[in-house]
PDB file of N, CA and C in Angstrom:
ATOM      1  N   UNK A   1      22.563  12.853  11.976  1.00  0.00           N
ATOM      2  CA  UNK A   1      22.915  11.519  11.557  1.00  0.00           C
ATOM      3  C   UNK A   1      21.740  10.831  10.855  1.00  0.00           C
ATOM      4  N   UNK A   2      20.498  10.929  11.488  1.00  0.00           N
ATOM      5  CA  UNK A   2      19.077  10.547  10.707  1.00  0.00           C
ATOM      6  C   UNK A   2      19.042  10.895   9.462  1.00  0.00           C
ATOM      7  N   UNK A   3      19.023  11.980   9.831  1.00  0.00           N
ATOM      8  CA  UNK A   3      18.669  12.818   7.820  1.00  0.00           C
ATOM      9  C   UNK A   3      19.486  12.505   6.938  1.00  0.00           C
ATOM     10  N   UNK A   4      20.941  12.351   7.692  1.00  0.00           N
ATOM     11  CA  UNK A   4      22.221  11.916   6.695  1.00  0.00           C
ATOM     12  C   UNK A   4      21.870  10.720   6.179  1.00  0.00           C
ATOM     13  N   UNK A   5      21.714   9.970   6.816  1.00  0.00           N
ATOM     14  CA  UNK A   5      20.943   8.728   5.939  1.00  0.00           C
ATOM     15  C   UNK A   5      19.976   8.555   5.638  1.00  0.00           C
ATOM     16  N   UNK A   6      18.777   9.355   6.174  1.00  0.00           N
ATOM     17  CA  UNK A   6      17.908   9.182   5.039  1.00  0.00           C
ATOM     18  C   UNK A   6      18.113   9.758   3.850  1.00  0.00           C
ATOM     19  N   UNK A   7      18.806  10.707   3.849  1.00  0.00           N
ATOM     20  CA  UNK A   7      18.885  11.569   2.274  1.00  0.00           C
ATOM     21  C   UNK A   7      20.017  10.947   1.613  1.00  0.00           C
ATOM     22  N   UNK A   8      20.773   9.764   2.116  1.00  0.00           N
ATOM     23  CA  UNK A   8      21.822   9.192   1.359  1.00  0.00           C
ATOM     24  C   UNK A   8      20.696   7.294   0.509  1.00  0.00           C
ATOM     25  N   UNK A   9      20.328   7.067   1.602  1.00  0.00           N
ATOM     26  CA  UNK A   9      19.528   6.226   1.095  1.00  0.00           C
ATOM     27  C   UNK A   9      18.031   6.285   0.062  1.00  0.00           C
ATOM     28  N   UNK A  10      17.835   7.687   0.594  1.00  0.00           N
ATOM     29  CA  UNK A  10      16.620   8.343  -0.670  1.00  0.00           C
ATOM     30  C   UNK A  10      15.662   7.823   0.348  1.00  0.00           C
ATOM     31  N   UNK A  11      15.249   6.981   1.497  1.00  0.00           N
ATOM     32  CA  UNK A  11      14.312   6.826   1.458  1.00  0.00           C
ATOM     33  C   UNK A  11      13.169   8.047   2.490  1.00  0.00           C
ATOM     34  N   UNK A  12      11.913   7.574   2.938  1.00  0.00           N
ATOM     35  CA  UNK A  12      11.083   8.332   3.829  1.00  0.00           C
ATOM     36  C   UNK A  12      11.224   7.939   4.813  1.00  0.00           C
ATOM     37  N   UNK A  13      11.076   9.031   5.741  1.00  0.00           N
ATOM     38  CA  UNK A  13      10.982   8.410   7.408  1.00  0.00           C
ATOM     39  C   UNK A  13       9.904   7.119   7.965  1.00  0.00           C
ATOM     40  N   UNK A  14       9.143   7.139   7.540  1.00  0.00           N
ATOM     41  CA  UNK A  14       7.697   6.334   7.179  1.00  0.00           C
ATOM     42  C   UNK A  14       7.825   4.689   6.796  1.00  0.00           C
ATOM     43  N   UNK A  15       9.291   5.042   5.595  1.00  0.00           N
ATOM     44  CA  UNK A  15       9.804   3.426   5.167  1.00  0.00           C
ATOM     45  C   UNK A  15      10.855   3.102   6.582  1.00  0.00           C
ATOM     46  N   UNK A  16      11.503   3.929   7.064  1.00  0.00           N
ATOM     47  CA  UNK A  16      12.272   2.933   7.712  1.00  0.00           C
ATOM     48  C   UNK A  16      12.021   2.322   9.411  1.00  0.00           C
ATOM     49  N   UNK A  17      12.663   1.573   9.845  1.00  0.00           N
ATOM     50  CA  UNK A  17      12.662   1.101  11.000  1.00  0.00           C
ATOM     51  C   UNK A  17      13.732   1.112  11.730  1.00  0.00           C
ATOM     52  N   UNK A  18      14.286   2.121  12.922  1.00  0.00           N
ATOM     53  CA  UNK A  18      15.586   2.245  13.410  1.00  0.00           C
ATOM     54  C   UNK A  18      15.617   1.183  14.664  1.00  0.00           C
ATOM     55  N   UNK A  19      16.407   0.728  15.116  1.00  0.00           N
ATOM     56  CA  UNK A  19      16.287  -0.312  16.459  1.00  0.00           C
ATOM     57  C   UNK A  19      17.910  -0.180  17.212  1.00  0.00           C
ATOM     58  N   UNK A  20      17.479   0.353  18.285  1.00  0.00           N
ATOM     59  CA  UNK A  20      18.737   0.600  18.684  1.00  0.00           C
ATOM     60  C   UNK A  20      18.224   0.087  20.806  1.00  0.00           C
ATOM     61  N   UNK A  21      19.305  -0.176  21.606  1.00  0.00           N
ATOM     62  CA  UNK A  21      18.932  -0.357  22.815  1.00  0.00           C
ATOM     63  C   UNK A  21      18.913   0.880  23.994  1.00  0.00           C
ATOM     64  N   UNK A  22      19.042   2.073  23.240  1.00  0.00           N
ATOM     65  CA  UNK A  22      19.424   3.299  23.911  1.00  0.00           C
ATOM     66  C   UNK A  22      18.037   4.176  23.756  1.00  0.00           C
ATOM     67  N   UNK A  23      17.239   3.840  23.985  1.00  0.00           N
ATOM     68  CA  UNK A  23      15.774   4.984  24.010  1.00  0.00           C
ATOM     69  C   UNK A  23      16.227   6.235  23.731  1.00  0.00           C
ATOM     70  N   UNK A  24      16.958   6.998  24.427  1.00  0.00           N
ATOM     71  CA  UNK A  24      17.307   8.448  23.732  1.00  0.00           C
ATOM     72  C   UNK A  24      17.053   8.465  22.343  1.00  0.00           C
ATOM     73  N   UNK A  25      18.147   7.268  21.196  1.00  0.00           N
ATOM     74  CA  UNK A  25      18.316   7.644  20.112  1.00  0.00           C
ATOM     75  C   UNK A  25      17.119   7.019  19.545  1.00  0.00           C
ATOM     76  N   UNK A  26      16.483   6.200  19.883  1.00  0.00           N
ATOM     77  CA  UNK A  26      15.148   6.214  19.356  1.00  0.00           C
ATOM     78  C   UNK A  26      14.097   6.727  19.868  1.00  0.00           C
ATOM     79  N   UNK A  27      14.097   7.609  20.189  1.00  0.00           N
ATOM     80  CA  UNK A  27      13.011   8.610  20.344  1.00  0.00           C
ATOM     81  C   UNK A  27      13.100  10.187  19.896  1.00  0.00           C
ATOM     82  N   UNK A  28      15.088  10.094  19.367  1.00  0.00           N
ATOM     83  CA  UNK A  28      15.265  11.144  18.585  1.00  0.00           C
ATOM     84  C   UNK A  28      14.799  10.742  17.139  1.00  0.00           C
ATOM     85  N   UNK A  29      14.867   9.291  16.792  1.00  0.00           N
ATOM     86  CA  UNK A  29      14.223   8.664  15.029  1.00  0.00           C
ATOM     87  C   UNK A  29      12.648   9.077  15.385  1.00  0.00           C
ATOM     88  N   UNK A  30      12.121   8.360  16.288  1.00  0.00           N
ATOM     89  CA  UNK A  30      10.175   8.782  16.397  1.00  0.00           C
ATOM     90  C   UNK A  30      10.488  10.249  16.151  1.00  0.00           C
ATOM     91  N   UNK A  31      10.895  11.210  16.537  1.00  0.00           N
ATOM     92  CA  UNK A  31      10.431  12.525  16.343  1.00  0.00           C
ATOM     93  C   UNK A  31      11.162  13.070  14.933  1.00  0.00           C
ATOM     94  N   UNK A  32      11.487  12.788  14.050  1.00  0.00           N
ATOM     95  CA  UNK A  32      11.609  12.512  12.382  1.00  0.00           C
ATOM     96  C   UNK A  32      10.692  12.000  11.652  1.00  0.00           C
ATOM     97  N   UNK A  33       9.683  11.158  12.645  1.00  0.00           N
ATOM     98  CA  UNK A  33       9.168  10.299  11.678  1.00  0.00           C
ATOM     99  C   UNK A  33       8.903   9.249  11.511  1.00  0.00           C
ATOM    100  N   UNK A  34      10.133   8.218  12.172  1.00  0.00           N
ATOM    101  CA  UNK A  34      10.812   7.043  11.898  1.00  0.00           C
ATOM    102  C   UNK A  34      10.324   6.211  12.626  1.00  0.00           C
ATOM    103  N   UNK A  35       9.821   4.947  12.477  1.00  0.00           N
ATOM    104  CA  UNK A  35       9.532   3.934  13.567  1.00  0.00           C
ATOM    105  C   UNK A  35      10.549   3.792  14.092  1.00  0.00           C
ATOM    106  N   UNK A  36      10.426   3.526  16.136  1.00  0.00           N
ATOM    107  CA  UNK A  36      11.803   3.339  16.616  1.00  0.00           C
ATOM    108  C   UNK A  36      11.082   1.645  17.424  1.00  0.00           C
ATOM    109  N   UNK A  37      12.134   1.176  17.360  1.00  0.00           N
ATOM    110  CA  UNK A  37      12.024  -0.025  18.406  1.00  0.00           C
ATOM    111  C   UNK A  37      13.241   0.311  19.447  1.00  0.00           C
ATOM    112  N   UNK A  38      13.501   0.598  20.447  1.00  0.00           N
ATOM    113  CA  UNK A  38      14.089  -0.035  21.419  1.00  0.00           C
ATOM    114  C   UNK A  38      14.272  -1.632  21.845  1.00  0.00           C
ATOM    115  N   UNK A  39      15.669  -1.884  22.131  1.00  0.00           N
ATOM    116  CA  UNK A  39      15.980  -3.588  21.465  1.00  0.00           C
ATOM    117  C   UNK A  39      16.061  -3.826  22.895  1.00  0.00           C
ATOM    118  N   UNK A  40      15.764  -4.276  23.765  1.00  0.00           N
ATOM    119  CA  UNK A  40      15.584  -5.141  25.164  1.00  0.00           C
ATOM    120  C   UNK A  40      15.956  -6.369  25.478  1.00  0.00           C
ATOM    121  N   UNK A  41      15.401  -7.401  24.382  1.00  0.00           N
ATOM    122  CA  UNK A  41      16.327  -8.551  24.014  1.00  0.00           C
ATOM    123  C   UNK A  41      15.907  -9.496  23.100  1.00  0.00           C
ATOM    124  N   UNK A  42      15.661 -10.185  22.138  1.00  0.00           N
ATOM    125  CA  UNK A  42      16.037 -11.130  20.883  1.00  0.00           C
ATOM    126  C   UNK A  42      14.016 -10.863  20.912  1.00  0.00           C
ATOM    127  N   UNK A  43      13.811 -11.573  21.654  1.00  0.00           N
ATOM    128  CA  UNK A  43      12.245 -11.973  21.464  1.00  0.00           C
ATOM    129  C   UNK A  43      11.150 -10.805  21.424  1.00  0.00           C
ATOM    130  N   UNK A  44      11.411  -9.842  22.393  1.00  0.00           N
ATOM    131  CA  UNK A  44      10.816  -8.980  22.763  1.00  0.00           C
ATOM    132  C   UNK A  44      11.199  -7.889  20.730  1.00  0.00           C
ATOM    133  N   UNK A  45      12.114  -7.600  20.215  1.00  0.00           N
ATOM    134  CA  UNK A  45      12.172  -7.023  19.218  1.00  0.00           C
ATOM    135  C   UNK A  45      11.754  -7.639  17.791  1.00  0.00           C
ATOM    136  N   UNK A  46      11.434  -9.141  18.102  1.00  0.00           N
ATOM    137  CA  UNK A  46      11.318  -9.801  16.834  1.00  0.00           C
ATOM    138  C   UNK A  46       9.819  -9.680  17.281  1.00  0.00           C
ATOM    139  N   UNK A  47       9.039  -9.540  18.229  1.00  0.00           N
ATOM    140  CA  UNK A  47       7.316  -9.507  18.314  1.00  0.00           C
ATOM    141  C   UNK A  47       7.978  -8.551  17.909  1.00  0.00           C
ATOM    142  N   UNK A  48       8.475  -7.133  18.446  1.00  0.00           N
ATOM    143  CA  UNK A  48       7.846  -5.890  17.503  1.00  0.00           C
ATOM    144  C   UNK A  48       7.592  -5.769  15.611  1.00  0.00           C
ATOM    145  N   UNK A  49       8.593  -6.741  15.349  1.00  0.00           N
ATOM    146  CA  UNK A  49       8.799  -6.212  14.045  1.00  0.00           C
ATOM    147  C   UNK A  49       7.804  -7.131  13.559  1.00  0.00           C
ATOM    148  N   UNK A  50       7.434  -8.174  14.788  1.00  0.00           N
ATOM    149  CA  UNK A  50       6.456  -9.217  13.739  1.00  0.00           C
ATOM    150  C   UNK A  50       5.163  -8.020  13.908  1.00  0.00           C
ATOM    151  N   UNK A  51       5.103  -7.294  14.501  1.00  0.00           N
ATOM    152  CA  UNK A  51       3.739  -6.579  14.838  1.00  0.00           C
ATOM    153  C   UNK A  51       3.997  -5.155  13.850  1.00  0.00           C
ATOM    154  N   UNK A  52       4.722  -5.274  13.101  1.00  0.00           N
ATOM    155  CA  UNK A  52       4.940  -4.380  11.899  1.00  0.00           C
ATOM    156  C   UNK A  52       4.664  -5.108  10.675  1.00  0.00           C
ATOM    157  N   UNK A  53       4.631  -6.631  10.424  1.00  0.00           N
ATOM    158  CA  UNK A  53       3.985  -7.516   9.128  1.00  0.00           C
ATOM    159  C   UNK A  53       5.863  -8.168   9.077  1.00  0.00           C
ATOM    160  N   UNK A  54       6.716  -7.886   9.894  1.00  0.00           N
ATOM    161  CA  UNK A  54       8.062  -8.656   8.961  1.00  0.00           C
ATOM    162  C   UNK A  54       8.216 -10.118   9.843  1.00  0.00           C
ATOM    163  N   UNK A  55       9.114 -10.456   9.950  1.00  0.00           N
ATOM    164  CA  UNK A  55       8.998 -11.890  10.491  1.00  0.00           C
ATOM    165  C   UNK A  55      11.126 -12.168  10.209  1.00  0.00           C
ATOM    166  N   UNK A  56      11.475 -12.588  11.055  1.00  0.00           N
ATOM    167  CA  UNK A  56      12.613 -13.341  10.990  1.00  0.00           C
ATOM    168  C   UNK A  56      13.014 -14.624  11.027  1.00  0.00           C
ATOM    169  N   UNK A  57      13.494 -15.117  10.893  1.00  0.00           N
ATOM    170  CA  UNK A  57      14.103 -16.620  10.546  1.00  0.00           C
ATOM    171  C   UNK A  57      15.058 -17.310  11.582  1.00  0.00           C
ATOM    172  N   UNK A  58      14.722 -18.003  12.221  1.00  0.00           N
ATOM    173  CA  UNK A  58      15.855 -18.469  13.346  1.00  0.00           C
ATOM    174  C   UNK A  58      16.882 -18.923  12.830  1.00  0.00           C
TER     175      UNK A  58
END
């Protein structure tokens, strides 16, 4: 399912960021490549991504 979209979207494992609340499937994206966040709840995933340079908007 990873590769399927990365090779549909063109991009690198490197560009993307998967976030899902199921650790299994993000730790099957980390071992591709892929930054994984595990989503826990609103605040706790928006520090992660702020600790990647992005930032969200309330």
């Amino acid at each position: 399912m990873y590769r399927v979209a990365l090779d549909i979207s063109q991009a690198k494992p490197e560009q993307v960021i998967y976030i899902d609340d199921r650790e299994m499937f993000v730790e099957v994206a980390r071992g591709l490549g892929i930054t994984g966040i595990t989503h826990a709840s609103y605040e706790a995933t928006k520090k992660s991504l702020e600790a990647l340079g992005l930032s969200l908007s309330n």
